[in-house]
Protein backbone atom coordinates (compact mmCIF):
# COMPACT_ATOMS: atom_id res chain seq x y z
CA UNK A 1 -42.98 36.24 -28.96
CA UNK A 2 -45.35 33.21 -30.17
CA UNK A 3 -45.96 30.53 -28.04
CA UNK A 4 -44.07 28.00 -30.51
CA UNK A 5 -41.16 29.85 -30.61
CA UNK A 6 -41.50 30.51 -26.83
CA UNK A 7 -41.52 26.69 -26.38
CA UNK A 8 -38.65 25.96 -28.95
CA UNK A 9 -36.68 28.24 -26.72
CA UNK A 10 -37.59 26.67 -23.46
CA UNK A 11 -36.93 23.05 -25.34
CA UNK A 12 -33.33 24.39 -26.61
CA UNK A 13 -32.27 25.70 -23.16
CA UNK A 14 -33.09 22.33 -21.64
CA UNK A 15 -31.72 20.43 -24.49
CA UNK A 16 -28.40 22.74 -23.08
CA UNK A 17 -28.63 22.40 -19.21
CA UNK A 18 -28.76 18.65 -20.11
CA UNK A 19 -25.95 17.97 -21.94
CA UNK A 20 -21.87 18.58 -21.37
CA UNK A 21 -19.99 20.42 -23.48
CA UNK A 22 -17.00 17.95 -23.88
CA UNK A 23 -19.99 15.34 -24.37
CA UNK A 24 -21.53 17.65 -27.30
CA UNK A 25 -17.89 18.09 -28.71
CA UNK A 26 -15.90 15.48 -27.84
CA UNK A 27 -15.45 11.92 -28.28
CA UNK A 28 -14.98 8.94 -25.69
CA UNK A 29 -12.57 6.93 -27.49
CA UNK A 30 -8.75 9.16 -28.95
CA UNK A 31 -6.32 7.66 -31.47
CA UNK A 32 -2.89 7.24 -30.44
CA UNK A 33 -0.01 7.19 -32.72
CA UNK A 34 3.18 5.09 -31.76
CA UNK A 35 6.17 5.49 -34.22
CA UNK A 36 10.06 4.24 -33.40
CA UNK A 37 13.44 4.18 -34.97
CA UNK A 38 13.83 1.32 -35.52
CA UNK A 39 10.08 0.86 -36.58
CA UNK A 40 8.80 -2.80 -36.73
CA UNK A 41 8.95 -2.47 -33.19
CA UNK A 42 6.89 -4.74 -31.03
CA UNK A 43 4.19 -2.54 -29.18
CA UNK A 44 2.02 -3.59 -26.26
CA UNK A 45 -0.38 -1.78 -24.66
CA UNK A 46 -1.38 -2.33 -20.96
CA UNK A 47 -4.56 0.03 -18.93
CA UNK A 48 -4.47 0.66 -15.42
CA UNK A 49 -5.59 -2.56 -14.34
CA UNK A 50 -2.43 -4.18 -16.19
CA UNK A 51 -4.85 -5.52 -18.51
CA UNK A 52 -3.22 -6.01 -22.29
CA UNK A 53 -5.59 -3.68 -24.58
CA UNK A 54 -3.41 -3.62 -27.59
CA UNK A 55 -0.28 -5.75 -28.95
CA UNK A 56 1.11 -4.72 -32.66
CA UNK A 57 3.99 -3.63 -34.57
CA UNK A 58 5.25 -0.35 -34.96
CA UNK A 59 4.40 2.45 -36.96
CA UNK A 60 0.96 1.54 -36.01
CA UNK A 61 -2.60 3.87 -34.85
CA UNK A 62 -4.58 2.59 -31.86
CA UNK A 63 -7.97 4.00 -30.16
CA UNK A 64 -8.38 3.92 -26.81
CA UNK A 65 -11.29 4.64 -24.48
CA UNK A 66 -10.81 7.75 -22.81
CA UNK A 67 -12.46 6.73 -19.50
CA UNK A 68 -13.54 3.46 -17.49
CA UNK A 69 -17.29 4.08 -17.62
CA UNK A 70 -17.44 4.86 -14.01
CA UNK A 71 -17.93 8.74 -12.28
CA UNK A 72 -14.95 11.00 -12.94
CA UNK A 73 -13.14 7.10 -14.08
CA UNK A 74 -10.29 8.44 -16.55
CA UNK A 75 -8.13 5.89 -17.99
CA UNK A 76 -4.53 5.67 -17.88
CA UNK A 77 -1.99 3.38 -20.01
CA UNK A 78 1.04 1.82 -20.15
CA UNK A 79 3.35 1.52 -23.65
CA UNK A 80 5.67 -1.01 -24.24
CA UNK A 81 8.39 -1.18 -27.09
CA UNK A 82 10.67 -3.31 -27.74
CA UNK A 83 12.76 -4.49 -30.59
CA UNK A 84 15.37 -7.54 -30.19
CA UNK A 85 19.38 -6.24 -30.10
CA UNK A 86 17.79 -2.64 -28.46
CA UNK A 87 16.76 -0.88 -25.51
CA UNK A 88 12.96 -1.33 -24.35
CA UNK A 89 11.15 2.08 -23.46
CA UNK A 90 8.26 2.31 -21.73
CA UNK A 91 5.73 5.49 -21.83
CA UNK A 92 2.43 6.53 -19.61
CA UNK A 93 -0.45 8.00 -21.11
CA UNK A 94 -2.95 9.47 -18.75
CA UNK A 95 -6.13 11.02 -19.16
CA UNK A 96 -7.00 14.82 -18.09
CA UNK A 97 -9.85 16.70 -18.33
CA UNK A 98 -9.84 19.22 -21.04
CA UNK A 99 -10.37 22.47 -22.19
CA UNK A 100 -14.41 21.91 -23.64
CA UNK A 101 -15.02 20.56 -20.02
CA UNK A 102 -13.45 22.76 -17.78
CA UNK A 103 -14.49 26.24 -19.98
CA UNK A 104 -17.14 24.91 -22.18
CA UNK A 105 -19.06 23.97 -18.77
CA UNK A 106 -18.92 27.50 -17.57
CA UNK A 107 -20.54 28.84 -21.04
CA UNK A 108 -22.95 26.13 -21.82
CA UNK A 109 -22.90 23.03 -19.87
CA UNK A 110 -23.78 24.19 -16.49
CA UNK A 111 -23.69 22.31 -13.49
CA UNK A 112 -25.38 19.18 -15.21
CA UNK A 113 -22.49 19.03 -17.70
CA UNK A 114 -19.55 19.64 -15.43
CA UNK A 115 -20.98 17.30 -12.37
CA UNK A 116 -23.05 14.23 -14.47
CA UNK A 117 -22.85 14.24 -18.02
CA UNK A 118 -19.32 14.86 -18.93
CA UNK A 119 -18.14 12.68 -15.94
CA UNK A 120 -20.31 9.37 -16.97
CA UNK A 121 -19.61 9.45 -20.87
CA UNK A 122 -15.83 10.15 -20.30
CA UNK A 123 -15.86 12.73 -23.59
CA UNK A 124 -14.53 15.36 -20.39
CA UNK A 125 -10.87 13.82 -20.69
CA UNK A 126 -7.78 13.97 -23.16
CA UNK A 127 -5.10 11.40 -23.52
CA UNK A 128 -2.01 12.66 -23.28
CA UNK A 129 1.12 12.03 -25.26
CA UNK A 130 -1.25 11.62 -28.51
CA UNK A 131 1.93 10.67 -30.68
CA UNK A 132 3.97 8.69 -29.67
CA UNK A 133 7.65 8.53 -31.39
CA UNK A 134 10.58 6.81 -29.30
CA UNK A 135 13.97 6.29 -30.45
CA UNK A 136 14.82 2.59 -28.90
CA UNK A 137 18.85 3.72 -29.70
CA UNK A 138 21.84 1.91 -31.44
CA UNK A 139 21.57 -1.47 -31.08
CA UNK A 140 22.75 -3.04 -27.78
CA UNK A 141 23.79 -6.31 -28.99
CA UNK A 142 26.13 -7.70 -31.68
CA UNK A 143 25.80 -11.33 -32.33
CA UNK A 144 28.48 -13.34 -34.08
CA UNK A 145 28.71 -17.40 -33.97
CA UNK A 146 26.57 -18.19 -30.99
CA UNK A 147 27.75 -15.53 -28.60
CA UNK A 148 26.57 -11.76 -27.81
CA UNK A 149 28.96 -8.93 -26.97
CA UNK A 150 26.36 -6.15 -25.33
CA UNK A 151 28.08 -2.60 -25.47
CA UNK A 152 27.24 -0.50 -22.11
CA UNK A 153 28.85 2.81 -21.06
CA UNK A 154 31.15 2.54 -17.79
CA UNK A 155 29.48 4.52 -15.75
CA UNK A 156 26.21 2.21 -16.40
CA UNK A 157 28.52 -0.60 -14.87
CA UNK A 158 27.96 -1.29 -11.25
CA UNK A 159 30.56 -0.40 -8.74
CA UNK A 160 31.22 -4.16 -7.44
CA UNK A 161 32.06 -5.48 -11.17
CA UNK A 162 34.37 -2.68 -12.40
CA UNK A 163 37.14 -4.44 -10.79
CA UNK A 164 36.61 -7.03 -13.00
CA UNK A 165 36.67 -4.90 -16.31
CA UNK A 166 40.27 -5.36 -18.05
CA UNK A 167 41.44 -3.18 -21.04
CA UNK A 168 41.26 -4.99 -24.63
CA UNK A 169 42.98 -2.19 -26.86
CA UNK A 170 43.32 1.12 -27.48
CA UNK A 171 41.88 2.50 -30.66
């Protein structure tokens, strides 16, 4: 072998042992995708440190950072929807490492990928849900001059105040 192609391969197999693989093929930032039914949903987005990140209407595409910028620092959110006259829901998304850290480390990362790189740039994780599609139900609430009649099953009635539940009809 020359001695330039003996140094391009010495160059190329530090280049490797210096970088992660989820680094290499991944990305520190995901886009999320939050549909409802209803849609025009408000949305709010809230990180770990109950910090608002994101507030919006539904259908609607966010990107979020995959990690917090500190050593093995993966993010995790909370989603908010709500729609006046229907039930609020409320979803986690939390970060895990994935598959091009935990395999592609083993094949070409090494012990610098898996252990610095990977870690610090945040590329190592995966948000998880991705899409996001919540039913907020029938509507809750009918309003009719002034006053609201909310519709609940019995059995989400408390114990104490089913005494004072009285018959209106039968159907």
């Amino acid at each position: 072998m020359t001695l330039k192609k003996t140094a391009a391969a010495i160059c190329a197999a530090g280049m490797v042992s210096l970088s992660g693989c989820a680094s290499i093929v991944g990305d520190t930032d995901q886009q999320i995708t939050i549909n409802s039914t209803p849609s025009k949903a408000d949305v709010v987005i809230s990180d770990e440190h109950s910090q608002e990140v994101f507030q919006g209407t539904t259908p609607t595409t966010v990107t979020l950072k995959k990690a917090d910028g500190s050593y093995f620092g993966g993010k995790s959110y909370t989603v908010e929807l709500s729609k006046e006259g229907y039930d609020s829901r409320t979803i986690s998304i939390t970060s895990a490492p994935n598959g091009w850290y935990i395999g592609g480390n083993i094949l070409f990362g090494g012990l610098i990928g898996w252990l610095v790189v990977d870690p610090l740039t945040g590329a190592m994780y995966t948000l998880s849900p991705d899409d996001i599609d919540a039913g907020l139900g029938e509507s809750v609430a009918s309003h009719d001059g002034g006053k609201t009649l909310n519709l609940v099953l019995t059995e989400d009635v408390p114990q104490e105040l089913r005494k004072d539940m009285r018959l209106l009809g039968q159907l």
